[in-house]
C-alpha atoms as a PDB file:
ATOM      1  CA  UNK A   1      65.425 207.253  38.166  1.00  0.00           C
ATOM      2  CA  UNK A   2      63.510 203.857  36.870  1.00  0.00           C
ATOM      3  CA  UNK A   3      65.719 201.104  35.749  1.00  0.00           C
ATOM      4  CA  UNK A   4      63.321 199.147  33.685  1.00  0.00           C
ATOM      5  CA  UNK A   5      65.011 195.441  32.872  1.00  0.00           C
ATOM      6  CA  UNK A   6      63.287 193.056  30.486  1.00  0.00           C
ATOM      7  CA  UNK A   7      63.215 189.573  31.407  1.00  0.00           C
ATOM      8  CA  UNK A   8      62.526 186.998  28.930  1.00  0.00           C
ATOM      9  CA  UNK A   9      63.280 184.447  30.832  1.00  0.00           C
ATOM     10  CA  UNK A  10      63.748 182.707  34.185  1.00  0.00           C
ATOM     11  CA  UNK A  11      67.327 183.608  34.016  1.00  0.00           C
ATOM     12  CA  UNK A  12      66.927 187.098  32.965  1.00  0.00           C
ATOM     13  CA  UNK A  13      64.190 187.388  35.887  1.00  0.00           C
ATOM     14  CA  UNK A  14      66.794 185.381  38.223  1.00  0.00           C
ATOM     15  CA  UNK A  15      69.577 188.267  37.116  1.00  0.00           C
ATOM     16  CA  UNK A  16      67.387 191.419  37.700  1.00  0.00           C
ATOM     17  CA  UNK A  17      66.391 189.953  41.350  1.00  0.00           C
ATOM     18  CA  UNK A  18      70.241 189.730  42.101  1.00  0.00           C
ATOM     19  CA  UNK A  19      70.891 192.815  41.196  1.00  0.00           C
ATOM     20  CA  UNK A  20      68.214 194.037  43.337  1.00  0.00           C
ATOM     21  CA  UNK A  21      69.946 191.905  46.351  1.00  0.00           C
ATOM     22  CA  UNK A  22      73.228 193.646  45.733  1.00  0.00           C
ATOM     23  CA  UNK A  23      71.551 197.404  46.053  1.00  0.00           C
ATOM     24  CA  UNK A  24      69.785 195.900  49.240  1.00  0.00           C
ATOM     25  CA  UNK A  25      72.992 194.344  50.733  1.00  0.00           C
ATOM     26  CA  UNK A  26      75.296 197.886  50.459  1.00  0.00           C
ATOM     27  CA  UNK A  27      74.691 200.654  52.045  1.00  0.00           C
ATOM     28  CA  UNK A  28      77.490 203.181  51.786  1.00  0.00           C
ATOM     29  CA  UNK A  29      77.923 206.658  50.035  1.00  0.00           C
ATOM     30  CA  UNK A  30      79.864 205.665  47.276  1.00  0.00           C
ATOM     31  CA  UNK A  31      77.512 202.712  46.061  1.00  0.00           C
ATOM     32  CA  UNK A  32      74.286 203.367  44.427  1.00  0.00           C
ATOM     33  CA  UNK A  33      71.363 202.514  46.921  1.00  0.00           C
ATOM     34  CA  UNK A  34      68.418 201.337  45.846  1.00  0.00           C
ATOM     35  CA  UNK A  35      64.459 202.955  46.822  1.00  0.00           C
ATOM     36  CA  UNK A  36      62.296 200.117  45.670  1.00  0.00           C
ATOM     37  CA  UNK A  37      62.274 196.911  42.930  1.00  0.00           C
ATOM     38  CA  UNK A  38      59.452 195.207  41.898  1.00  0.00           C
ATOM     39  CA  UNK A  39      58.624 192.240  38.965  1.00  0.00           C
ATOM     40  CA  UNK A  40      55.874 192.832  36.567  1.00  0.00           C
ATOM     41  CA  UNK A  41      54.245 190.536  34.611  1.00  0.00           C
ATOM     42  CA  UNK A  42      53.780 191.505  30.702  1.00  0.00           C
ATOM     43  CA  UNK A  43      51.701 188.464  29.027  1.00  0.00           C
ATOM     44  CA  UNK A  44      54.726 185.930  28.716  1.00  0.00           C
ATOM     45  CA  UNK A  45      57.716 187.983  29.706  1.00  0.00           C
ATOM     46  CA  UNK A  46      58.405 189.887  32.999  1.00  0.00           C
ATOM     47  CA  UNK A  47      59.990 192.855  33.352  1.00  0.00           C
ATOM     48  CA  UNK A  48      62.161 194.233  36.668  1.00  0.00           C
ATOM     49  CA  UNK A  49      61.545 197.891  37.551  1.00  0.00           C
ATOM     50  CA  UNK A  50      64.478 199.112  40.079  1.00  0.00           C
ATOM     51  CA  UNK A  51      63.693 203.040  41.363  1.00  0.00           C
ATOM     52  CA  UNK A  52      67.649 204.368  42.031  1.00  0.00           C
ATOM     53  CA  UNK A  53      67.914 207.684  43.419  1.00  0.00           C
ATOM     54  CA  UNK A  54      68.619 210.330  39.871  1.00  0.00           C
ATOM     55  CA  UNK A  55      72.175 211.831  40.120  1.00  0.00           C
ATOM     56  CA  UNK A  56      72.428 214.824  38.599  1.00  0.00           C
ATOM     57  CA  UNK A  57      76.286 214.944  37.386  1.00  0.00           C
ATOM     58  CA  UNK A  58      75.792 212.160  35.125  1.00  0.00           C
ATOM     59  CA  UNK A  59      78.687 209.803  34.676  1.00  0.00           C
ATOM     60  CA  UNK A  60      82.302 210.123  34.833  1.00  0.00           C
ATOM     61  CA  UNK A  61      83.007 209.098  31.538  1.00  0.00           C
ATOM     62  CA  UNK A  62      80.598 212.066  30.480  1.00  0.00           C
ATOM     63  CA  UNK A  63      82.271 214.373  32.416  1.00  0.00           C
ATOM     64  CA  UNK A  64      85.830 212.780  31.171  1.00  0.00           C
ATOM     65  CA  UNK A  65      84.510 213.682  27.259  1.00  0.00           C
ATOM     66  CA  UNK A  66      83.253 216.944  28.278  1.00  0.00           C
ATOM     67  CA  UNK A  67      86.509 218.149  29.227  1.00  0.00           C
ATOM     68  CA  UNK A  68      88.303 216.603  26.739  1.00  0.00           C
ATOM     69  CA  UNK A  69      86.113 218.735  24.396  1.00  0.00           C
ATOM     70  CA  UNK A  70      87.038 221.599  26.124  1.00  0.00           C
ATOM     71  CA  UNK A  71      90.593 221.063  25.634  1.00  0.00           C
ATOM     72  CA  UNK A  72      91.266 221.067  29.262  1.00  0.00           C
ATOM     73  CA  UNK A  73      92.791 218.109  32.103  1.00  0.00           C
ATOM     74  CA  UNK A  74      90.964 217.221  35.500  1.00  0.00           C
ATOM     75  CA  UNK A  75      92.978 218.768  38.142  1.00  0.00           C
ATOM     76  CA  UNK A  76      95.199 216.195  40.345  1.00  0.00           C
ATOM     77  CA  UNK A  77      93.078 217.057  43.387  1.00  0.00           C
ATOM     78  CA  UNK A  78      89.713 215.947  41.621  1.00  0.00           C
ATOM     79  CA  UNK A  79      91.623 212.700  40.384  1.00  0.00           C
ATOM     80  CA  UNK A  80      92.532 212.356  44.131  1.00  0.00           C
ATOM     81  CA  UNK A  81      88.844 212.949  45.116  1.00  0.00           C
ATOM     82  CA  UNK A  82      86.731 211.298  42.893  1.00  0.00           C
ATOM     83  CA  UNK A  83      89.633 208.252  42.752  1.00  0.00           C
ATOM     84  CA  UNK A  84      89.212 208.005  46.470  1.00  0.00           C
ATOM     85  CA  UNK A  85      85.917 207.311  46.472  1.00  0.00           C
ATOM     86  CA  UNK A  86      85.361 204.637  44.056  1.00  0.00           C
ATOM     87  CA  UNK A  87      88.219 202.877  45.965  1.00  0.00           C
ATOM     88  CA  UNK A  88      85.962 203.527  49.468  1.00  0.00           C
ATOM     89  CA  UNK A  89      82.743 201.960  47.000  1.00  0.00           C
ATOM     90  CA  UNK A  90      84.948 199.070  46.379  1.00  0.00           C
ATOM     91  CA  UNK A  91      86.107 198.232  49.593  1.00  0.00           C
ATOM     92  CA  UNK A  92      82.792 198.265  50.766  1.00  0.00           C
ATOM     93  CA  UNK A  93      81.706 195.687  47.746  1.00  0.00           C
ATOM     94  CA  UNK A  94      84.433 193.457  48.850  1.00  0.00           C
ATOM     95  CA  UNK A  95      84.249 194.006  52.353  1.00  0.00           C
ATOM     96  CA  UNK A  96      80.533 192.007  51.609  1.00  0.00           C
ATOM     97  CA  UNK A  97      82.423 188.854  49.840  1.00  0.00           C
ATOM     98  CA  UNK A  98      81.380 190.521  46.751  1.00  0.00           C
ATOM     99  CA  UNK A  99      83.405 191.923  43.579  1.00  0.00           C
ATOM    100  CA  UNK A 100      81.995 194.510  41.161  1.00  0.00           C
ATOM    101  CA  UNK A 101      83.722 192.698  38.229  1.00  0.00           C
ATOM    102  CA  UNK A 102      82.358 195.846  35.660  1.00  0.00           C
ATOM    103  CA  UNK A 103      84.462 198.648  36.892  1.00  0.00           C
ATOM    104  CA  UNK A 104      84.803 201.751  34.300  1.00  0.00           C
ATOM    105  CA  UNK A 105      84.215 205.331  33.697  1.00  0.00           C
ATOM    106  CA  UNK A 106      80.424 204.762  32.510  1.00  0.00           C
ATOM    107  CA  UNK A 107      79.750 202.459  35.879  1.00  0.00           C
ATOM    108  CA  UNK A 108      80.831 205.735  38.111  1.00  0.00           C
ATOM    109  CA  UNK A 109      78.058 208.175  38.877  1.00  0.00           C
ATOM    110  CA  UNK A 110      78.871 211.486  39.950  1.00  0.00           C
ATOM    111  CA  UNK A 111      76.763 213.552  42.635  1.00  0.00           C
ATOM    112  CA  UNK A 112      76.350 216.993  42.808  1.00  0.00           C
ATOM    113  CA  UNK A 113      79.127 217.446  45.460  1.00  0.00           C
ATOM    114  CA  UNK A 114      81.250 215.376  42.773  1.00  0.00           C
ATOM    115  CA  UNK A 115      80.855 212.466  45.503  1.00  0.00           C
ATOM    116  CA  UNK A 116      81.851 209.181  42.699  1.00  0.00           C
ATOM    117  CA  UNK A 117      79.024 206.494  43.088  1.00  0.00           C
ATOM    118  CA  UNK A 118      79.598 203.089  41.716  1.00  0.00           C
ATOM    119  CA  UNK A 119      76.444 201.634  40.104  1.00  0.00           C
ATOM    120  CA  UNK A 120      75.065 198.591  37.528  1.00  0.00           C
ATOM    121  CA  UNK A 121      75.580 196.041  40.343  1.00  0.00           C
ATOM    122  CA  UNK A 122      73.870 193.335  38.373  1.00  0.00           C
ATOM    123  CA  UNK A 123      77.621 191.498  37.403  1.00  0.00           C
ATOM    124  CA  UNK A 124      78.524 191.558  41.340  1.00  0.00           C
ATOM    125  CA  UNK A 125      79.433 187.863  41.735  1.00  0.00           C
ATOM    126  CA  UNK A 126      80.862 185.948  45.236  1.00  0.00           C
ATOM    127  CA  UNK A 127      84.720 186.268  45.248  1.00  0.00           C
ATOM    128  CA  UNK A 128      87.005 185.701  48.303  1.00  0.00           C
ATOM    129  CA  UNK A 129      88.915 188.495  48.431  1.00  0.00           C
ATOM    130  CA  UNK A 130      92.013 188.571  50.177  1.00  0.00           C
ATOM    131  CA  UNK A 131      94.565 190.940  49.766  1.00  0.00           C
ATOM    132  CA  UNK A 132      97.161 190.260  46.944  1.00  0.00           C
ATOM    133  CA  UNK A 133      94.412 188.031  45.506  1.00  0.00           C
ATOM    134  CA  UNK A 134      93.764 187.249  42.031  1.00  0.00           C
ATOM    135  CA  UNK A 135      90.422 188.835  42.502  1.00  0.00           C
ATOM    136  CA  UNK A 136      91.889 191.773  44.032  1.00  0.00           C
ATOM    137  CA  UNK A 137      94.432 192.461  41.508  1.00  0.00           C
ATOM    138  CA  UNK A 138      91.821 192.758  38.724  1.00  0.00           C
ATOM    139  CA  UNK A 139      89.833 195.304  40.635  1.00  0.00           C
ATOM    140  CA  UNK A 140      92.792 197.673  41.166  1.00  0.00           C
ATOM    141  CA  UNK A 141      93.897 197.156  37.266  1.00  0.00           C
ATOM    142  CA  UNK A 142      90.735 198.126  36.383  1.00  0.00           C
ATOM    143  CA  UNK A 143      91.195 201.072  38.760  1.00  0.00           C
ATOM    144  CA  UNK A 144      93.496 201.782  37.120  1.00  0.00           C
ATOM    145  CA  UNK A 145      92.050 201.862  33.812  1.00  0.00           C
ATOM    146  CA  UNK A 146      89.707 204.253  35.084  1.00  0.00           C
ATOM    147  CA  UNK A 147      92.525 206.697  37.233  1.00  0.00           C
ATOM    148  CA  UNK A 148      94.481 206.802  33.326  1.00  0.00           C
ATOM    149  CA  UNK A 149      91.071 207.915  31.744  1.00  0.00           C
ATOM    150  CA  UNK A 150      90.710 210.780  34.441  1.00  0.00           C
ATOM    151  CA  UNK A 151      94.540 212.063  33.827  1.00  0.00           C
ATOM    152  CA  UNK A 152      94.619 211.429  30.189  1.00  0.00           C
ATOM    153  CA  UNK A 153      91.110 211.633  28.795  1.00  0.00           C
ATOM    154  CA  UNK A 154      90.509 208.266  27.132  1.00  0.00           C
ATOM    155  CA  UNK A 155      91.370 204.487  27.924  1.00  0.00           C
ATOM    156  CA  UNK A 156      94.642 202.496  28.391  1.00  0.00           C
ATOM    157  CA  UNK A 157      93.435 200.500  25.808  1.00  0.00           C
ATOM    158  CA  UNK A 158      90.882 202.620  23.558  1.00  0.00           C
ATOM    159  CA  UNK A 159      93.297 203.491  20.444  1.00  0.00           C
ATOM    160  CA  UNK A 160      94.235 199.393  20.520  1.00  0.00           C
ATOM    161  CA  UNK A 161      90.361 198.866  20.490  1.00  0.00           C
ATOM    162  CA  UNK A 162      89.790 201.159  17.793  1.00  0.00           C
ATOM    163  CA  UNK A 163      92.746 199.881  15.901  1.00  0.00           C
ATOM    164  CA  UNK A 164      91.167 196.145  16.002  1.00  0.00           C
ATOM    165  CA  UNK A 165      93.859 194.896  17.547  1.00  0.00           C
ATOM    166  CA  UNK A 166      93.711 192.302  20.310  1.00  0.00           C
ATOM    167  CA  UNK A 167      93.254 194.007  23.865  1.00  0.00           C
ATOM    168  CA  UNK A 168      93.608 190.424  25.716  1.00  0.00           C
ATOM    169  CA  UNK A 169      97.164 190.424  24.527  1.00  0.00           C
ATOM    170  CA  UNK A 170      97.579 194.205  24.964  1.00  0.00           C
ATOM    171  CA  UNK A 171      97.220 193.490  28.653  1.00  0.00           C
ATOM    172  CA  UNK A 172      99.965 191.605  28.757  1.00  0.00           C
ATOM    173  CA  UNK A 173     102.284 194.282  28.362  1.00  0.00           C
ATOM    174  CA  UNK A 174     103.440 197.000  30.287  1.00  0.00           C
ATOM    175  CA  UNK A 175     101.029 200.696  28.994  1.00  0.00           C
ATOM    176  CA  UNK A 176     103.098 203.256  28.015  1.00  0.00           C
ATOM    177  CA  UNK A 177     101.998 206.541  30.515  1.00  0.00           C
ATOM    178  CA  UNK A 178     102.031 209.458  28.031  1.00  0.00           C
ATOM    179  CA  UNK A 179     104.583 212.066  29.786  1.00  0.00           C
ATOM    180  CA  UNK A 180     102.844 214.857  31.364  1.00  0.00           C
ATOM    181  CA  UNK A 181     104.034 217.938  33.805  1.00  0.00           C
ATOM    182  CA  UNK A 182     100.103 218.336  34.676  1.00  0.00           C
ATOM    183  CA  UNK A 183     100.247 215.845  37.281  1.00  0.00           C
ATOM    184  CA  UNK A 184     102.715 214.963  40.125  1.00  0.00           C
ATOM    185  CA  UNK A 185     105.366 212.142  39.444  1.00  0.00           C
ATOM    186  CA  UNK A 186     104.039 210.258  42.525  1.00  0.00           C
ATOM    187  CA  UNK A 187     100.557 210.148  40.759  1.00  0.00           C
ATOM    188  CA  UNK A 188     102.233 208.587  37.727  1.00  0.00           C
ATOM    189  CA  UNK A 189     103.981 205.935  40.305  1.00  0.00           C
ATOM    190  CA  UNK A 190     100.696 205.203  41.683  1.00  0.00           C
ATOM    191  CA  UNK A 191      98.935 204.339  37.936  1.00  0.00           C
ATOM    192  CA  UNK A 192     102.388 202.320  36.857  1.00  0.00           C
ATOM    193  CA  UNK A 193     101.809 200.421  39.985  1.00  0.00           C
ATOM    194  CA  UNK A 194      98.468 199.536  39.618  1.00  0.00           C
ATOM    195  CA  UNK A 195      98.642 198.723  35.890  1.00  0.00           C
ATOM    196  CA  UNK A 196     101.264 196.356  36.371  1.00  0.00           C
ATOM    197  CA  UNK A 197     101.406 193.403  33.963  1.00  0.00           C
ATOM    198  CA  UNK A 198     102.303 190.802  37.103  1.00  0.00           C
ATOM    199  CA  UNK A 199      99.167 190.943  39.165  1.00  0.00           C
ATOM    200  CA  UNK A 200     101.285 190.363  42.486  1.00  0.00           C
ATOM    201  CA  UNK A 201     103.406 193.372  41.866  1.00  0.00           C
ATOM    202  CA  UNK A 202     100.042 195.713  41.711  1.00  0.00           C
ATOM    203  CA  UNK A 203      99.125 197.511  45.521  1.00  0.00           C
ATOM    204  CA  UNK A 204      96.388 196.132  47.433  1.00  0.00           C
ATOM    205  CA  UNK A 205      93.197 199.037  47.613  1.00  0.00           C
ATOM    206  CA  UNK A 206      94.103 199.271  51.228  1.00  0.00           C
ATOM    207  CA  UNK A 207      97.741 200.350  50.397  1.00  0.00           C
ATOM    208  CA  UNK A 208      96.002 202.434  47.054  1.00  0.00           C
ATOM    209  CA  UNK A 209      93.765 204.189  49.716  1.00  0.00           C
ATOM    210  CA  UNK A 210      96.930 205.026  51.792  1.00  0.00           C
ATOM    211  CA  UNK A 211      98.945 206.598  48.860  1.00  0.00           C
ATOM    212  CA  UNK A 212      95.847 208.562  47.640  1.00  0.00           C
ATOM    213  CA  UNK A 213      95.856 210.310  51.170  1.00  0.00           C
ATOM    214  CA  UNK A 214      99.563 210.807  50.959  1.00  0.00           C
ATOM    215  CA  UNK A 215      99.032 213.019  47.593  1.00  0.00           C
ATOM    216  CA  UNK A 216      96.703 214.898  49.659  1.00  0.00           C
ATOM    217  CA  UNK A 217      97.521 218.482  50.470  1.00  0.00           C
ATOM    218  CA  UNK A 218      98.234 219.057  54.251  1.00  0.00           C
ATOM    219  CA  UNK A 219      94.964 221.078  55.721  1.00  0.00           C
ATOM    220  CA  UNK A 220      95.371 225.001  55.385  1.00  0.00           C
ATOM    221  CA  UNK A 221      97.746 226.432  58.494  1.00  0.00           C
ATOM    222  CA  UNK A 222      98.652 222.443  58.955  1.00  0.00           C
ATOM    223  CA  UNK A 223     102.718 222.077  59.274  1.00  0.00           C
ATOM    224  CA  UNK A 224     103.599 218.933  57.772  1.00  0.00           C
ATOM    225  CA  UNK A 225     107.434 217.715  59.188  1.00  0.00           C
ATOM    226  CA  UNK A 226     109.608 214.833  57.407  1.00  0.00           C
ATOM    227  CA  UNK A 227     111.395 212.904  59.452  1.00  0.00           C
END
């Protein structure tokens, strides 16, 4: 696939190059890798041409509407899988000094193994990230923007958008998790968690990571034991 970015100026040009950096500086399975980038010159302007591999499943929010349309929920397994993922993309974003800072259904790529791949890497910006960090806090809220779109078919904050009301003060208060028997009550833990109005209350990705494998059905013939 050709990402063609016009550049009108030496900011724009500046931009496109960066985001050409960030491709170059990840390589992991769950972040979008980049084949080649090059900067053409058309009369006054330029214009960036980055070749990304084409992934055929389209994006997550696509395959979100699709089965709202349908009438049907993603399983709790898939949520688990593709949720998984992104949060493996991320870690590897951060482990670089980097954050993502664009996270959302239509930034999440899906392969044809239904492997999630993060991609539009041109707002990556340097952020220390530390755990419990301010910058970490936002990444896992908007993690879990996209783990309620998965469960519940749209946004947190789509209706309030629509409405024309103000989402920067919507996010000041606790979402209300629409009750559901479709998926386990340690799922909806997890999303409370993350969308937590006090940043320092949310999990780390590390501990989101951990609780994700939890949820995860024991191998077949595997004996699990509680002690």
């Amino acid at each position: 696939a050709l990402k063609r970015i016009a550049c009108h100026d030496a900011e724009d040009r500046q931009a496109a190059l960066r985001e050409a950096e960030m491709h170059g500086l990840l390589r992991h399975p769950n972040v979008l890798r980049l084949e080649a980038h090059c900067l053409l010159e058309k009369g006054a302007k330029h214009e960036a041409w980055l070749l990304l591999p084409y992934v055929q499943g389209g994006t997550l929010w696509g395959e979100v509407e699709a089965l709202r349309e349908k009438g049907v929920s993603m399983p709790e397994q898939r949520v688990l899988h593709i949720l998984h993922g992104i949060c493996c993309g991320l870690q590897a974003i951060h482990s670089k000094g980097y954050a993502h800072r664009d996270l959302k259904p239509t930034n999440v790529l899906l392969d044809e193994d239904d492997r999630p791949v993060l991609m539009d890497l041109g707002s990556m910006n340097r952020a220390r990230i530390e755990v419990n960090s301010s910058r970490e806090a936002m990444a896992v809220q908007s993690l879990g923007c996209v783990l309620y779109c998965m469960m519940f078919g749209e946004g947190p904050y789509d209706m309030v958008f629509q409405k024309g009301d103000s989402v920067a003060l919507a996010v000041q208060n606790p979402i209300a998790v629409p009750p559901s028997s479709r998926y386990s009550a340690a799922l909806h833990r997890l999303l409370c968690s993350m969308m937590a109005v006090n940043p320092q209350e949310r999990p780390s990705i590390d501990e989101v990571l951990q609780q994700l494998e939890e949820l995860q059905p024991a191998p077949a013939g595997q004996v699990t034991t509680c002690i």
